[in-house]
N, C-alpha and C. Protein backbone atom coordinates (compact mmCIF):
# COMPACT_ATOMS: atom_id res chain seq x y z
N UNK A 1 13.42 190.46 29.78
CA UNK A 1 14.33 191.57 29.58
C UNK A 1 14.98 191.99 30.89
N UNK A 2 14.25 192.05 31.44
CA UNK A 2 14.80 192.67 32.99
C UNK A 2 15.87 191.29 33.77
N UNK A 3 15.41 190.26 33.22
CA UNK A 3 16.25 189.50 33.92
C UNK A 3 17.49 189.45 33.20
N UNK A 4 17.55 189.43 32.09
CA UNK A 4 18.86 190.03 31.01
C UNK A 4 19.48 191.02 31.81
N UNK A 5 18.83 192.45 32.16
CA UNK A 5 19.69 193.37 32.65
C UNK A 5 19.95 193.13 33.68
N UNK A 6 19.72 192.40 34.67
CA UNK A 6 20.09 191.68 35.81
C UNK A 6 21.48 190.66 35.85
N UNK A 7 21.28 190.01 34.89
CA UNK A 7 22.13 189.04 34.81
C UNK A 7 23.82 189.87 34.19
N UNK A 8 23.39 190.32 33.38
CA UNK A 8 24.34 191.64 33.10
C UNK A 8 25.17 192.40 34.08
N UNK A 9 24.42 193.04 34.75
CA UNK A 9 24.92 193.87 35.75
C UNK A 9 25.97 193.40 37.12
N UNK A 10 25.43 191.90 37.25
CA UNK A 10 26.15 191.04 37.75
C UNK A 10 27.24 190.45 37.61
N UNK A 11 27.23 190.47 35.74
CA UNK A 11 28.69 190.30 35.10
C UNK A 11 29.99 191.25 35.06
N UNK A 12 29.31 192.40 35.22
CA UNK A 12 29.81 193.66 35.33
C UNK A 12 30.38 194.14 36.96
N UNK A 13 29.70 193.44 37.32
CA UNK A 13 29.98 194.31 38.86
C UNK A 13 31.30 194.11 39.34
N UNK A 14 32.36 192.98 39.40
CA UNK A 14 33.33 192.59 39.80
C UNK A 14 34.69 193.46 38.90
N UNK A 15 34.17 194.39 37.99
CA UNK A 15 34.75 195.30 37.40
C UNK A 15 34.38 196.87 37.36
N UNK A 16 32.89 196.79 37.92
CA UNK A 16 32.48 198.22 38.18
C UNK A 16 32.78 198.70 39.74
N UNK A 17 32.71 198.01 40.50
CA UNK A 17 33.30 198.51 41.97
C UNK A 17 34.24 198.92 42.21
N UNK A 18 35.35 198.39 41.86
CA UNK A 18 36.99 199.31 42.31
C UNK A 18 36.66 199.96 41.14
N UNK A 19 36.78 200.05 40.17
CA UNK A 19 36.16 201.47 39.25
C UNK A 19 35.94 202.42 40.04
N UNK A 20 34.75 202.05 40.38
CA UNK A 20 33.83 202.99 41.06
C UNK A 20 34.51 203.59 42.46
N UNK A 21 35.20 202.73 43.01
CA UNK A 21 36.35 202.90 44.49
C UNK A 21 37.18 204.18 44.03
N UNK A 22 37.49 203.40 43.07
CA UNK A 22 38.97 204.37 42.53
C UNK A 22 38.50 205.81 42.48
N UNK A 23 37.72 205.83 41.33
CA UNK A 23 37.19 207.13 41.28
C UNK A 23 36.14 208.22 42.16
N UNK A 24 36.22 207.36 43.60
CA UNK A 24 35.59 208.12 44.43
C UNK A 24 36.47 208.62 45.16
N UNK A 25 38.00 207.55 45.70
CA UNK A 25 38.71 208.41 46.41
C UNK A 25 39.92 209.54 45.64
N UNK A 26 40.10 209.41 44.30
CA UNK A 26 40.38 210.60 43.91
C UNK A 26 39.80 211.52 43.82
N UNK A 27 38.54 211.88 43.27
CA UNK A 27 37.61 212.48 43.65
C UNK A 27 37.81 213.46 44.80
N UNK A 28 37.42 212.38 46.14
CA UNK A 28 37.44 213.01 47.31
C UNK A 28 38.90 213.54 47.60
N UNK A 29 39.59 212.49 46.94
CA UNK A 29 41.48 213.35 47.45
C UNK A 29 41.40 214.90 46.78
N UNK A 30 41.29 214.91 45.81
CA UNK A 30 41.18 216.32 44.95
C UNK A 30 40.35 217.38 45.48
N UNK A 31 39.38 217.22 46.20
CA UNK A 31 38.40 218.24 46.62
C UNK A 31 39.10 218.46 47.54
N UNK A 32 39.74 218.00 48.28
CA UNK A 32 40.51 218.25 49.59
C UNK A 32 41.79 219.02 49.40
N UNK A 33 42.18 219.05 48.45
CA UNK A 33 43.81 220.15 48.23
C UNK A 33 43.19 221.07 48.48
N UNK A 34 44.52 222.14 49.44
CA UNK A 34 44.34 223.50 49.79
C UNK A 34 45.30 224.65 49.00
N UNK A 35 45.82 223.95 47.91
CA UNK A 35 46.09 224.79 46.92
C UNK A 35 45.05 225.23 46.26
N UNK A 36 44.77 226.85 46.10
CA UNK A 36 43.75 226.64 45.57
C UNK A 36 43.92 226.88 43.79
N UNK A 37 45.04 226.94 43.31
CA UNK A 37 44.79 226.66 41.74
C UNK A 37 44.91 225.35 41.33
N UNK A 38 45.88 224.25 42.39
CA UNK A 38 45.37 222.46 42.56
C UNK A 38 43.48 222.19 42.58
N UNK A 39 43.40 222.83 43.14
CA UNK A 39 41.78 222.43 43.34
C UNK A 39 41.34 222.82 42.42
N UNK A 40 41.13 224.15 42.05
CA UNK A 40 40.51 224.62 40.71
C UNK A 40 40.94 223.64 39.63
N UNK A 41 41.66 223.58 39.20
CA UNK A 41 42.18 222.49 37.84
C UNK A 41 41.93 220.93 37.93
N UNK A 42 42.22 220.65 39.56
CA UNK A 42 40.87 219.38 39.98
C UNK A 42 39.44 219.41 39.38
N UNK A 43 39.42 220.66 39.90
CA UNK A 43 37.87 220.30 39.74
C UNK A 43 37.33 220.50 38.50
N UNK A 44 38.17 221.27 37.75
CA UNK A 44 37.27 221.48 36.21
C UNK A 44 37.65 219.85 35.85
N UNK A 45 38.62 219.08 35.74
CA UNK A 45 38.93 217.83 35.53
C UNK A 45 37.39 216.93 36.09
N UNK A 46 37.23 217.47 37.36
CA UNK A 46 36.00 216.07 37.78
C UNK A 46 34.44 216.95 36.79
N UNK A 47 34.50 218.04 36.78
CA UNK A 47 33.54 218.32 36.23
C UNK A 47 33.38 218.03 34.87
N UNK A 48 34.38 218.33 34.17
CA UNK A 48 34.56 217.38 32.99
C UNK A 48 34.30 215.96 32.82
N UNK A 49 34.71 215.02 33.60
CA UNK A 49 34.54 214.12 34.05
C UNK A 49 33.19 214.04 34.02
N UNK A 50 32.43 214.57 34.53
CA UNK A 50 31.13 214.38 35.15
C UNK A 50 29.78 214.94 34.00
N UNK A 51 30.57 215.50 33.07
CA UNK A 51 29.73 215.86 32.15
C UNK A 51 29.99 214.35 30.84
N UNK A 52 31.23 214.38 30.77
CA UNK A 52 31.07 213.21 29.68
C UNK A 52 30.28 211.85 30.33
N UNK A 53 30.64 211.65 31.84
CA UNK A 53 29.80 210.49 31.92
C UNK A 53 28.34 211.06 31.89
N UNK A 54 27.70 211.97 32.31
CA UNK A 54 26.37 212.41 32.01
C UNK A 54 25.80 211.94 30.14
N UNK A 55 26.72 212.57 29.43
CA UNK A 55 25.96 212.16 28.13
C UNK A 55 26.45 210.45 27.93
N UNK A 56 27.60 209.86 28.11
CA UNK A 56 27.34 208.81 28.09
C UNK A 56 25.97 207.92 28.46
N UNK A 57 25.54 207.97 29.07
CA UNK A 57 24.48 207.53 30.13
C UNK A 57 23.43 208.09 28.56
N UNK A 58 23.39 209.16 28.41
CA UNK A 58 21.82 209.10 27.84
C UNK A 58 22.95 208.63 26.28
N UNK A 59 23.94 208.56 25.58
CA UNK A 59 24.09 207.90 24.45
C UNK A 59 23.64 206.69 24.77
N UNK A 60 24.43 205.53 26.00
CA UNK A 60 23.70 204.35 26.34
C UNK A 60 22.05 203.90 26.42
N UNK A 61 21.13 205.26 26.92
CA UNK A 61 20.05 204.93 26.92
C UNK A 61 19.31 204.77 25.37
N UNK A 62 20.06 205.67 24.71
CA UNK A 62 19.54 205.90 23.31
C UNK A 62 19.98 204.13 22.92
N UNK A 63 20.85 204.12 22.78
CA UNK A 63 21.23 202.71 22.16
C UNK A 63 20.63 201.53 22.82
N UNK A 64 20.17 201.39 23.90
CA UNK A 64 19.57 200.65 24.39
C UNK A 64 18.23 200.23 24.21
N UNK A 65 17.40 201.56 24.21
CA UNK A 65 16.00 201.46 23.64
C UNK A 65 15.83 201.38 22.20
N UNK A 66 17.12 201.46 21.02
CA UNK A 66 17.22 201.30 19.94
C UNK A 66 16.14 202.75 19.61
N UNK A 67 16.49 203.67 19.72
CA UNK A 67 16.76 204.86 19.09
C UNK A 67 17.59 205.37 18.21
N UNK A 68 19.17 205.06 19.00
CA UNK A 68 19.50 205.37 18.04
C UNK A 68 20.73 203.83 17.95
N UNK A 69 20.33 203.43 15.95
CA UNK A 69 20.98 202.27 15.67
C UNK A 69 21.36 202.85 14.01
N UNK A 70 22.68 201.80 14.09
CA UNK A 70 23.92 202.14 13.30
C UNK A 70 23.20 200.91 11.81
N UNK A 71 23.60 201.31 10.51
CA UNK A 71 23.65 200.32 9.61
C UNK A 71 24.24 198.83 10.44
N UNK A 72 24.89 199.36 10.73
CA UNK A 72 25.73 197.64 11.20
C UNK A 72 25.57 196.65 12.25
N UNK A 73 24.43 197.29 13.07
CA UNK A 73 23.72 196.81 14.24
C UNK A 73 22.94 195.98 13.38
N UNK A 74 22.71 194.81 14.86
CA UNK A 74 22.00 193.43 14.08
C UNK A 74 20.27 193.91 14.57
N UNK A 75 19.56 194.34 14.14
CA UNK A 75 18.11 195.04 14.30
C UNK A 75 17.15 193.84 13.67
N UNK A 76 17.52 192.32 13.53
CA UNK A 76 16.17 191.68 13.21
C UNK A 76 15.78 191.61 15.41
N UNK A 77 14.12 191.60 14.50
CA UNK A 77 13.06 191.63 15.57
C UNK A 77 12.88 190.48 16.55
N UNK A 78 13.64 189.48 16.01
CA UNK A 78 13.56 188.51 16.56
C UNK A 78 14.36 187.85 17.81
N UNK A 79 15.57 188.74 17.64
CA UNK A 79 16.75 188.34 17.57
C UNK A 79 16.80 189.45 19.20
N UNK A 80 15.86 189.29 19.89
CA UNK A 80 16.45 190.44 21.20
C UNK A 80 17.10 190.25 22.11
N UNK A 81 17.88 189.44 22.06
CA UNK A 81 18.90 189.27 23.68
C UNK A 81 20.37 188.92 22.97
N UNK A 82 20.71 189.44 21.57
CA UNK A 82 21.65 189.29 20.77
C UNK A 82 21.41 190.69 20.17
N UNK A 83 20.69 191.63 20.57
CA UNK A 83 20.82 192.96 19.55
C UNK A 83 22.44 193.81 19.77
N UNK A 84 23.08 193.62 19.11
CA UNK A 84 24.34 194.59 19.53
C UNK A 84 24.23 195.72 19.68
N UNK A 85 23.34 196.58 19.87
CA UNK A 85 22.99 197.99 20.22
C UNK A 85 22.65 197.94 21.50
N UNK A 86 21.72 196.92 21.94
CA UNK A 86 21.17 196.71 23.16
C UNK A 86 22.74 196.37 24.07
N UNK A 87 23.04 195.72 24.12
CA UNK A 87 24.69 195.28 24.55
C UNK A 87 25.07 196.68 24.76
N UNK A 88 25.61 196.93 23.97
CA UNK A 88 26.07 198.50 23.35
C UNK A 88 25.86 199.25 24.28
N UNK A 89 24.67 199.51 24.16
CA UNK A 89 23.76 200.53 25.14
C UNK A 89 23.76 200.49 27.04
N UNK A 90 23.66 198.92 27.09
CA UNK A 90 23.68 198.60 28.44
C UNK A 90 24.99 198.94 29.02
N UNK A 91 26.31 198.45 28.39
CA UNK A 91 27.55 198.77 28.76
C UNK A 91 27.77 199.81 29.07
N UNK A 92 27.30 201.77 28.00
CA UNK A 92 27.82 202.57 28.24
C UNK A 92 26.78 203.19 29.58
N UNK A 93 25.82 202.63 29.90
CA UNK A 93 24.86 203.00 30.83
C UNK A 93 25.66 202.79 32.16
N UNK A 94 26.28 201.17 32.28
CA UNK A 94 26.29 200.94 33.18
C UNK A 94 28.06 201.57 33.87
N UNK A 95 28.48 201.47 32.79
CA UNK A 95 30.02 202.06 33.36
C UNK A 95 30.11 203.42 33.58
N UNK A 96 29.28 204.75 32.37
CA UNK A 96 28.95 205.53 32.93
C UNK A 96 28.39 206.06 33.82
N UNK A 97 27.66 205.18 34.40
CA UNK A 97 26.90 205.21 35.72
C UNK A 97 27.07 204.93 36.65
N UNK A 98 27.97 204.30 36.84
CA UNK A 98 29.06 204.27 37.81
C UNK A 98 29.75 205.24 38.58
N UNK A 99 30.30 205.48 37.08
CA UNK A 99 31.81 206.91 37.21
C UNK A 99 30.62 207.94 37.87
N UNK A 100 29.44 208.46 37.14
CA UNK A 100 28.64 209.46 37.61
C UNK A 100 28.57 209.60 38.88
N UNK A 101 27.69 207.77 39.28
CA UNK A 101 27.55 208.03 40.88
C UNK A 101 28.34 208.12 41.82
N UNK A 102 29.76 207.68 41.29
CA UNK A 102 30.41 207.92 42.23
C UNK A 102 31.32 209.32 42.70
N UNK A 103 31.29 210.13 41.55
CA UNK A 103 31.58 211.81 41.22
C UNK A 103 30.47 212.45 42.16
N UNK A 104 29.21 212.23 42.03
CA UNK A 104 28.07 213.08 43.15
C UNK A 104 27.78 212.21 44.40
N UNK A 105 28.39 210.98 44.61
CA UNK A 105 28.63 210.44 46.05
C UNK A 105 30.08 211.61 46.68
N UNK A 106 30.99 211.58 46.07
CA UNK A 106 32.17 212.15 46.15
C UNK A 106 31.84 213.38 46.87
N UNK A 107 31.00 214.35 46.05
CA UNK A 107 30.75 215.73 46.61
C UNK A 107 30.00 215.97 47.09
N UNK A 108 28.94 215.05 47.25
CA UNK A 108 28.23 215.23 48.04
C UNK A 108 28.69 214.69 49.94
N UNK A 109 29.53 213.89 49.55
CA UNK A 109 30.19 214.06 50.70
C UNK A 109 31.30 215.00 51.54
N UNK A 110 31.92 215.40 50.46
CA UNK A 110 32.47 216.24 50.98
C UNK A 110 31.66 217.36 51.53
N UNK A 111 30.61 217.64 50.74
CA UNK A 111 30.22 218.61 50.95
C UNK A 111 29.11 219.01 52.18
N UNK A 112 28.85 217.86 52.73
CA UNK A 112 28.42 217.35 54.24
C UNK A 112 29.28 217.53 55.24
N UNK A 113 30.56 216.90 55.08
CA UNK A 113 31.91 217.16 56.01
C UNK A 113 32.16 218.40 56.25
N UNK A 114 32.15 219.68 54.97
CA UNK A 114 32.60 220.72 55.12
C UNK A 114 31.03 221.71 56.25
N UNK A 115 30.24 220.86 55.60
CA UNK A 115 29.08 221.79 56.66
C UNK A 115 29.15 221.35 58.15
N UNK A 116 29.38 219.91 58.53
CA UNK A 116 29.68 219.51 59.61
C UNK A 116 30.97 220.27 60.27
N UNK A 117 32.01 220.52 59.78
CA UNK A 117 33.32 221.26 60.13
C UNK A 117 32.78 222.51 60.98
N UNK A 118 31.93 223.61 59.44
CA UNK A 118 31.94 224.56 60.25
C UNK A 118 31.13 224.44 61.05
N UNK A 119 29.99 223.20 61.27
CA UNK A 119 28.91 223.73 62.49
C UNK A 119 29.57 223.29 63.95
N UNK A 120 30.75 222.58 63.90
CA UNK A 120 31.28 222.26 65.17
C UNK A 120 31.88 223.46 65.37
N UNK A 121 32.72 224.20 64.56
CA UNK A 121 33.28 225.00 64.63
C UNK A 121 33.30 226.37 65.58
N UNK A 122 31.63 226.97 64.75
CA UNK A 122 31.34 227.86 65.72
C UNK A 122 31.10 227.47 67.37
């Protein structure tokens, strides 16, 4: 199994990185406007953002551990490295998880910079 999600993630990656690029330097571009009703409307946008990829991630986990499965999912027992839920599941894990980490890489950097600013400051 683990080497499944391995092998996976690998397939994925050459499409999850600039993903993940992209949405870190908007991110970071947006935290940085000094308009401040630009920023405000940024940021409910990334927070939004940051909440749908949050439940993504646990819909993916659900579907993954086959919790939660649809009539139309292929659920013989036998059949585990072909379960379409499992697929299912791994995908929304891994793309949501992405977008996530790269939303709290984002602010969390900024939000280092801005403490660094003012401590040179004083």
């Amino acid at each position: 199994m683990f080497k499944l999600f391995i092998g996976t993630a690998l397939l994925y990656l050459p499409l999850a990185v600039p993903c993940g690029m992209l949405c870190f330097i908007v991110t970071r571009w947006s935290l940085r406007r000094k308009n401040r009703i630009m920023r405000r409307i940024l940021n409910t946008g990334i927070l939004f953002s940051f909440m749908i990829s949050a439940a993504g991630i646990v819909y993916g986990i659900l579907r993954f551990s086959g919790i939660l499965v649809f009539a139309k999912d292929n659920t013989v027992s036998y059949n585990w490295f072909d379960a379409s839920y499992r697929d299912e599941g791994f995908k929304y894990i891994y793309s949501c998880g992405v977008l996530f980490l790269s939303l709290v890489i984002a602010g969390l950097s900024q939000r280092s910079s801005q403490s660094n600013k003012s401590m040179f400051e004083t």
